[in-house]
Protein backbone atom coordinates (compact mmCIF):
# COMPACT_ATOMS: atom_id res chain seq x y z
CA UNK A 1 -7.24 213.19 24.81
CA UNK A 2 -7.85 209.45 23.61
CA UNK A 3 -5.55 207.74 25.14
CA UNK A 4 -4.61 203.70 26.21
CA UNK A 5 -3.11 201.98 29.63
CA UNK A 6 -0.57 199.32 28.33
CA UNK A 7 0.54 197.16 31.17
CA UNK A 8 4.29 195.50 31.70
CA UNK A 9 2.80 192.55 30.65
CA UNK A 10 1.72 193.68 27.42
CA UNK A 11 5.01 195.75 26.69
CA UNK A 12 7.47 192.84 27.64
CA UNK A 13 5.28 190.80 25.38
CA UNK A 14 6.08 193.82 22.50
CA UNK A 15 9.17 193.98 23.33
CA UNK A 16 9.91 190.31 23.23
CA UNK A 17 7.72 189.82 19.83
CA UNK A 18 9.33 192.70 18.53
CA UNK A 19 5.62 193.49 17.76
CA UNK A 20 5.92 197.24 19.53
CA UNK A 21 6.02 199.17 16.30
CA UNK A 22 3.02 197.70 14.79
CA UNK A 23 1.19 197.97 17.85
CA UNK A 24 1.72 201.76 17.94
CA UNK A 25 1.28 202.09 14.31
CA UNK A 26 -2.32 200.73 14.68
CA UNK A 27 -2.77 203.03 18.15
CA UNK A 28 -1.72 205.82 15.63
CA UNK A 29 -3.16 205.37 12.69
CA UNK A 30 -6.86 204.59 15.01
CA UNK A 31 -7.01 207.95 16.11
CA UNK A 32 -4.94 207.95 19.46
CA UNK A 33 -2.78 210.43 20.74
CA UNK A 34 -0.76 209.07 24.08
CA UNK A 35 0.13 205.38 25.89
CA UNK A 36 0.49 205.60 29.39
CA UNK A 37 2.94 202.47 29.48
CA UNK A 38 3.40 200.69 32.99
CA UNK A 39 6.77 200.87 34.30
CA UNK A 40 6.60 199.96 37.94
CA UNK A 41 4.55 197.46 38.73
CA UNK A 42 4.21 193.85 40.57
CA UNK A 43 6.74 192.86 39.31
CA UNK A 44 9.13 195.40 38.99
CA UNK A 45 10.33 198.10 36.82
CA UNK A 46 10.57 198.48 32.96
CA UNK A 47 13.64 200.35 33.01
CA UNK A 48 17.26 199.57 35.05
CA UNK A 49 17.44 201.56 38.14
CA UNK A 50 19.49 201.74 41.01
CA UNK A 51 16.58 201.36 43.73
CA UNK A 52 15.97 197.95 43.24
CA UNK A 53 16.91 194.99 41.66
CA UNK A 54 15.65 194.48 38.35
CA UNK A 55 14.08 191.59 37.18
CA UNK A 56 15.58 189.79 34.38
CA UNK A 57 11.99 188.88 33.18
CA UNK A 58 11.20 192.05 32.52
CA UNK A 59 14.11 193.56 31.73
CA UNK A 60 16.58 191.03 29.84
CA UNK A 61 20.03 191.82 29.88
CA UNK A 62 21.67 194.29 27.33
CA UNK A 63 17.67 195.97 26.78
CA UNK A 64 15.65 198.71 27.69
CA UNK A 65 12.01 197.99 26.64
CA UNK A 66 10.48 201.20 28.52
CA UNK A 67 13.41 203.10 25.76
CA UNK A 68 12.18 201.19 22.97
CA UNK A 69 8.62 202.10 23.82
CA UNK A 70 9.48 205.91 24.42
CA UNK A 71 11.12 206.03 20.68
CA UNK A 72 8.67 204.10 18.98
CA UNK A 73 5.71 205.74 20.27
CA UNK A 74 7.35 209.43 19.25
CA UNK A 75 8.33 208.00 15.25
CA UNK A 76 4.10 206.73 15.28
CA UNK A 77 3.38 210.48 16.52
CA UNK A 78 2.25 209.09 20.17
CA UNK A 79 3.08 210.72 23.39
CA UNK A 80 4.52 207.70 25.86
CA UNK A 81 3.86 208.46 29.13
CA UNK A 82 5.68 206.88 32.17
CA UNK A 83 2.73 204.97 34.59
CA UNK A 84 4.12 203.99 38.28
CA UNK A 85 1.30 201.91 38.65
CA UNK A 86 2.19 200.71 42.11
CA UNK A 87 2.76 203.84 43.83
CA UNK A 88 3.10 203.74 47.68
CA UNK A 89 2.02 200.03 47.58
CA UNK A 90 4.09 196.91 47.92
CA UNK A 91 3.55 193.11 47.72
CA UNK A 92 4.26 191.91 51.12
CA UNK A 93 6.56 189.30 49.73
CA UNK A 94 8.59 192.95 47.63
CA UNK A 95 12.29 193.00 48.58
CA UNK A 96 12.00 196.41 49.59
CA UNK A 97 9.22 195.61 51.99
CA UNK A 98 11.36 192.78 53.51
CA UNK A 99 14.54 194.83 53.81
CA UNK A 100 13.13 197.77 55.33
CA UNK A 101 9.45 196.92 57.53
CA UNK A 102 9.91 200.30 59.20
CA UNK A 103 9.19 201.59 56.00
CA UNK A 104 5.39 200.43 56.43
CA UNK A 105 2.59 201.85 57.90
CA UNK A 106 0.67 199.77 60.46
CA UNK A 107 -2.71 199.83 61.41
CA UNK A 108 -3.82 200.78 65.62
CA UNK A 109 -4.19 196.90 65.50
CA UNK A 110 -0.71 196.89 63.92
CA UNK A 111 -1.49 195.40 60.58
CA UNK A 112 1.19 195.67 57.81
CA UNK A 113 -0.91 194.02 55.06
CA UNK A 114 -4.23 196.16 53.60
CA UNK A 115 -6.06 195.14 50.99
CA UNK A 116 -3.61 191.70 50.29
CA UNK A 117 -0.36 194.23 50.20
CA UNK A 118 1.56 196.96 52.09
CA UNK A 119 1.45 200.63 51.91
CA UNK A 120 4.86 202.66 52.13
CA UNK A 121 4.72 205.80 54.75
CA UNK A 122 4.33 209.04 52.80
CA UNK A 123 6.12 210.81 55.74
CA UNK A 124 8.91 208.51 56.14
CA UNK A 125 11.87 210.60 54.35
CA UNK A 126 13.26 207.27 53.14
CA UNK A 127 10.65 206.85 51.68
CA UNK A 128 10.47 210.03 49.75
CA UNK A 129 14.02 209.24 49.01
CA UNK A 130 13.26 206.06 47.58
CA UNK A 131 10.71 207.08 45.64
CA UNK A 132 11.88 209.75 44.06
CA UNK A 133 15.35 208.10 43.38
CA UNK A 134 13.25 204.99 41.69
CA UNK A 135 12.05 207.61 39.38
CA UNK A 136 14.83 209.84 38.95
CA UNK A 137 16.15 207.17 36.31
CA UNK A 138 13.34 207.48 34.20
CA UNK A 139 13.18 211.41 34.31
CA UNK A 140 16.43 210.86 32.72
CA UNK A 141 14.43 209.93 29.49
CA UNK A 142 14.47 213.46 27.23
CA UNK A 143 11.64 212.39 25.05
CA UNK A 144 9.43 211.15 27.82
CA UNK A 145 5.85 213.25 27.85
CA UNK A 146 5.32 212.60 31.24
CA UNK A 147 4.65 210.56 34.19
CA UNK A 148 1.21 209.46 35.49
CA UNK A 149 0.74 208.28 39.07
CA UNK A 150 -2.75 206.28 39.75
CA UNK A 151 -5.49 205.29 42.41
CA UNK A 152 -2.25 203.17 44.07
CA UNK A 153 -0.58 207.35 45.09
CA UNK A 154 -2.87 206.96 48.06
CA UNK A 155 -2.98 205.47 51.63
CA UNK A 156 -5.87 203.15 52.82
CA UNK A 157 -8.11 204.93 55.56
CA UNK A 158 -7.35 201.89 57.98
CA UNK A 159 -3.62 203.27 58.59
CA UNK A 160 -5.59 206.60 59.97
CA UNK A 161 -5.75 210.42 58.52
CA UNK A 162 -2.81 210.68 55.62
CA UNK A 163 -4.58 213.10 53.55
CA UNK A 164 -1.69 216.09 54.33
CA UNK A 165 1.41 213.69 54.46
CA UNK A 166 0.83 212.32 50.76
CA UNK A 167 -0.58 215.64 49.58
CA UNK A 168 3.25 217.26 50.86
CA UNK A 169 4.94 214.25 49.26
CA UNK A 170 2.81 215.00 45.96
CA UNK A 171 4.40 218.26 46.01
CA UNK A 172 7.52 217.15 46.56
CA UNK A 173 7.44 214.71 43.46
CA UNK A 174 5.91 217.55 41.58
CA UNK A 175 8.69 220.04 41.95
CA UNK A 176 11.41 216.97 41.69
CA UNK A 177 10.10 216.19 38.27
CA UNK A 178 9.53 219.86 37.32
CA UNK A 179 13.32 220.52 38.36
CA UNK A 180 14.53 218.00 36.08
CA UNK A 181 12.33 219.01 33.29
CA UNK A 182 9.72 221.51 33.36
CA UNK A 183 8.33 220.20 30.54
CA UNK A 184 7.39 216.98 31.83
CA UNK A 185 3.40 216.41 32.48
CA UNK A 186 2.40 214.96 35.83
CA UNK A 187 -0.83 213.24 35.70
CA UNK A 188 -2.67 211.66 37.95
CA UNK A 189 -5.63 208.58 37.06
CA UNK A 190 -7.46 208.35 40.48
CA UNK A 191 -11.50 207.69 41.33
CA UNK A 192 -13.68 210.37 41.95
CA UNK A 193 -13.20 212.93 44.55
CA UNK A 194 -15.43 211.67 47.39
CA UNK A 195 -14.74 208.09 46.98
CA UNK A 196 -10.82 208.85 46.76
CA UNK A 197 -10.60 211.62 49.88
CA UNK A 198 -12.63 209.33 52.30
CA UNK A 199 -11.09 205.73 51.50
CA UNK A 200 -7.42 206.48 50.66
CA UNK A 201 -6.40 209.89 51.75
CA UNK A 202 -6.23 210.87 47.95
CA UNK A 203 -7.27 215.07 48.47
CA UNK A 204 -6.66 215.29 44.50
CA UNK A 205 -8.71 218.27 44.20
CA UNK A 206 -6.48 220.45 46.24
CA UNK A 207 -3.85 218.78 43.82
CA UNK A 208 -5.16 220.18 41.06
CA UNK A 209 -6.14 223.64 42.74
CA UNK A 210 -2.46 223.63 44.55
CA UNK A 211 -0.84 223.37 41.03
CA UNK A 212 1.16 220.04 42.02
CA UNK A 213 -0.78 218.21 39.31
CA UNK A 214 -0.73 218.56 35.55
CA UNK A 215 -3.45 216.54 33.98
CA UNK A 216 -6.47 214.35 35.69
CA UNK A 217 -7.48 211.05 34.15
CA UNK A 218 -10.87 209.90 36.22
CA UNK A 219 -11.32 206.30 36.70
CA UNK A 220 -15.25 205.03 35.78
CA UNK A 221 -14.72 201.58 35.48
CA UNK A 222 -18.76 200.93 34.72
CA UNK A 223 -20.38 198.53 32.96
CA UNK A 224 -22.99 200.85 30.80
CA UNK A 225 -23.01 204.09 29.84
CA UNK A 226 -25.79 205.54 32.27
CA UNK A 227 -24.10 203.90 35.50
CA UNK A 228 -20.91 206.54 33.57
CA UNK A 229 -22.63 209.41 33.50
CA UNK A 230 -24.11 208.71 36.81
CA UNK A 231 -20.48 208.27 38.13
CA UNK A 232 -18.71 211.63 36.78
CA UNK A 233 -21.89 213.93 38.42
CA UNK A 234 -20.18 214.92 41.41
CA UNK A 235 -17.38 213.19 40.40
CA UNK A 236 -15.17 216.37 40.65
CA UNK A 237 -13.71 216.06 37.14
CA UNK A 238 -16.03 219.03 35.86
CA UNK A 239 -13.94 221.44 38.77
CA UNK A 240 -10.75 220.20 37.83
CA UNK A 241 -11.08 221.12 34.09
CA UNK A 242 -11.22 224.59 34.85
CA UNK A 243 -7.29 224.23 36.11
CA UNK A 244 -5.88 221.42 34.16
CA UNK A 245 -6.53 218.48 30.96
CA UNK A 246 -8.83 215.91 31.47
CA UNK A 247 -10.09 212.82 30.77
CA UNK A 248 -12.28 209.72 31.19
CA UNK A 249 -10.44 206.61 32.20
CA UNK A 250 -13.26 203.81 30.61
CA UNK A 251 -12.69 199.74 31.72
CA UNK A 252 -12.56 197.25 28.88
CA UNK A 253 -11.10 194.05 30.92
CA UNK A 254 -12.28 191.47 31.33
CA UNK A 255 -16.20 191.81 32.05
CA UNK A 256 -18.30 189.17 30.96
CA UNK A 257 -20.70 191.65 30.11
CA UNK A 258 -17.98 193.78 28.32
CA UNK A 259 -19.14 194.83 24.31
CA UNK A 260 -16.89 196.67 21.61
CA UNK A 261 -20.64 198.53 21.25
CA UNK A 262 -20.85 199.51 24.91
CA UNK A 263 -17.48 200.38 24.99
CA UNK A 264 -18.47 202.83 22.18
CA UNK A 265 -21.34 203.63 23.88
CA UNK A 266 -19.81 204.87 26.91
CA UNK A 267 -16.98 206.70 25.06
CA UNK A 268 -20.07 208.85 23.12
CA UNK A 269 -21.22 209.27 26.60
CA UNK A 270 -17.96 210.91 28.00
CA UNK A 271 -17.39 213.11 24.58
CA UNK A 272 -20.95 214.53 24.94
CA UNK A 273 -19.66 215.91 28.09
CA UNK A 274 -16.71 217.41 26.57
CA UNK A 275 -14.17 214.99 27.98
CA UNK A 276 -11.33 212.84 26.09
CA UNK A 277 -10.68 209.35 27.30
CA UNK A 278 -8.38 206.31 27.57
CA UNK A 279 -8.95 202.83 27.69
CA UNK A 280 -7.82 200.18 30.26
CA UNK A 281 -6.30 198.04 28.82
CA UNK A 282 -4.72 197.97 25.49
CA UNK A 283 -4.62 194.22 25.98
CA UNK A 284 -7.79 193.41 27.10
CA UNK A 285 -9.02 195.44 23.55
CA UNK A 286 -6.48 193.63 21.34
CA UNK A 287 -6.92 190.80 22.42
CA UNK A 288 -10.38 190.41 21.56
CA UNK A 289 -10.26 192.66 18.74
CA UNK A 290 -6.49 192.07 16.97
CA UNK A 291 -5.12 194.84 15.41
CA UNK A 292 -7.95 195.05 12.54
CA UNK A 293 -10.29 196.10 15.23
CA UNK A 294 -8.51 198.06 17.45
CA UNK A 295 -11.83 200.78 18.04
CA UNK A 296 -11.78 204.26 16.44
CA UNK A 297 -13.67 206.28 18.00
């Protein structure tokens, strides 16, 4: 697995700079093998769908950047992947969370808004409903590798014990997308075990174990390669290889401290462990590097 996170903003910016296909020519040709490309984020979705309203920033009329990305990244030998980076979480300001509130969990105190947004209810069937409809359109996609749901699949700890509520919704979504196309991977990019389980309900082990989740992508967003390894002991990524793929999710944002040799340094760190890797984000890299220097690793 070597793998990058691109995020809307950097495919819009593709798809308006018609720059896509070189992009993914240089992710190709530098020894990568997927793009997990953002398609429902802050801002909306990548894609039309029938869910919400779409935003004409990100999608302009007559397109369909999330297709272009899909085709392009299949002709450069690159499996796209479809990333609902928001998950169950919401800006407070989201139509959706305006139109329906009863949608939201609430804190005992009866907070809405956790960690500056709000958190959908993983019990509520319309909920379910609405998720699974939002993606529906993009299952539609026949050359799509899969879908990859992040740290944001989770519930804060604040809102109480969700741990069994999102774990049956995870199920759910699994057989959903496995009905559609049983092809389709469904992976999952959250934090390590103990961390997840105890702050946000995310039980991601029994995921794995339970078969409702294809491929595990483990966030250690670290700033050198010993505080890495330090992070993936106990991490529970070494147990879930024995069911499914994995990989090393490694942070090059923007860290003041951030290197193109640590970077490295931390990727030779995760490899001598046996474990692929993807970066966060393309952009950050690129735009640092330009294409010349996109790392090969």
């Amino acid at each position: 697995m070597k793998g990058v996170w691109l995020t809307n903003i950097g495919t819009i910016l593709l798809h308006h700079t018609t720059s896509l296909d070189e992009v993914l020519n240089h992710l190709s040709r530098s020894g990568y093998d997927r793009v997990y490309f953002s398609v429902y984020g802050f801002r909306g979705t990548l894609y039309p769908t029938s869910q919400r309203p779409t935003n004409w920033l990100f999608v302009p009329p007559l397109s369909n950047p999330w297709r272009a990305a899909v085709k392009e990244s299949l002709r450069q030998g690159l499996k796209p992947y479809a990333w609902f980076e928001y998950g169950l979480m919401l800006s407070p300001n989201d139509p959706i969370a305006k139109k329906h509130p009863d949608w939201l969990l609430k804190t005992p105190a009866g907070k809405t808004v956790v960690e500056t947004n709000v958190w959908l209810d993983p019990a509520n069937p319309q909920v379910q409903a609405y998720l699974l409809g939002n993606m529906e359109d993009i299952l539609k996609e026949k050359d799509l590798a899969g879908i990859q749901l992040d740290d944001h699949w989770a519930v804060p700890r604040v809102f109480g014990n969700k741990s069994q509520a999102l774990t049956n919704l995870t199920r759910k979504l699994h057989d959903h997308v496995k009905a559609i196309n049983p092809k389709l991977v469904v992976s999952l990019s959250p934090n390590p075990h103990s961390f997840a389980v105890n702050k946000y309900n995310q039980n991601w082990l029994a995921w794995v174990r339970q078969g409702i989740v294809d491929e595990v992508v483990l966030q250690i967003y670290r700033k050198t390669p010993n505080q890495v390894a330090a992070s993936l002991s106990g991490s529970g990524l070494a147990t879930a290889s024995r069911y499914v793929p994995v990989g090393v999710g490694l942070y090059a944002g923007w860290n003041p401290d951030f290197s193109l040799k640590g970077l490295q340094a931390q990727v030779r760190t995760v490899e001598r462990q046996g474990y692929g890797y993807s970066l966060f984000s393309w952009e950050f890299v690129v735009m640092r590097h330009l294409f010349n220097h996109i790392p090969r690793f």
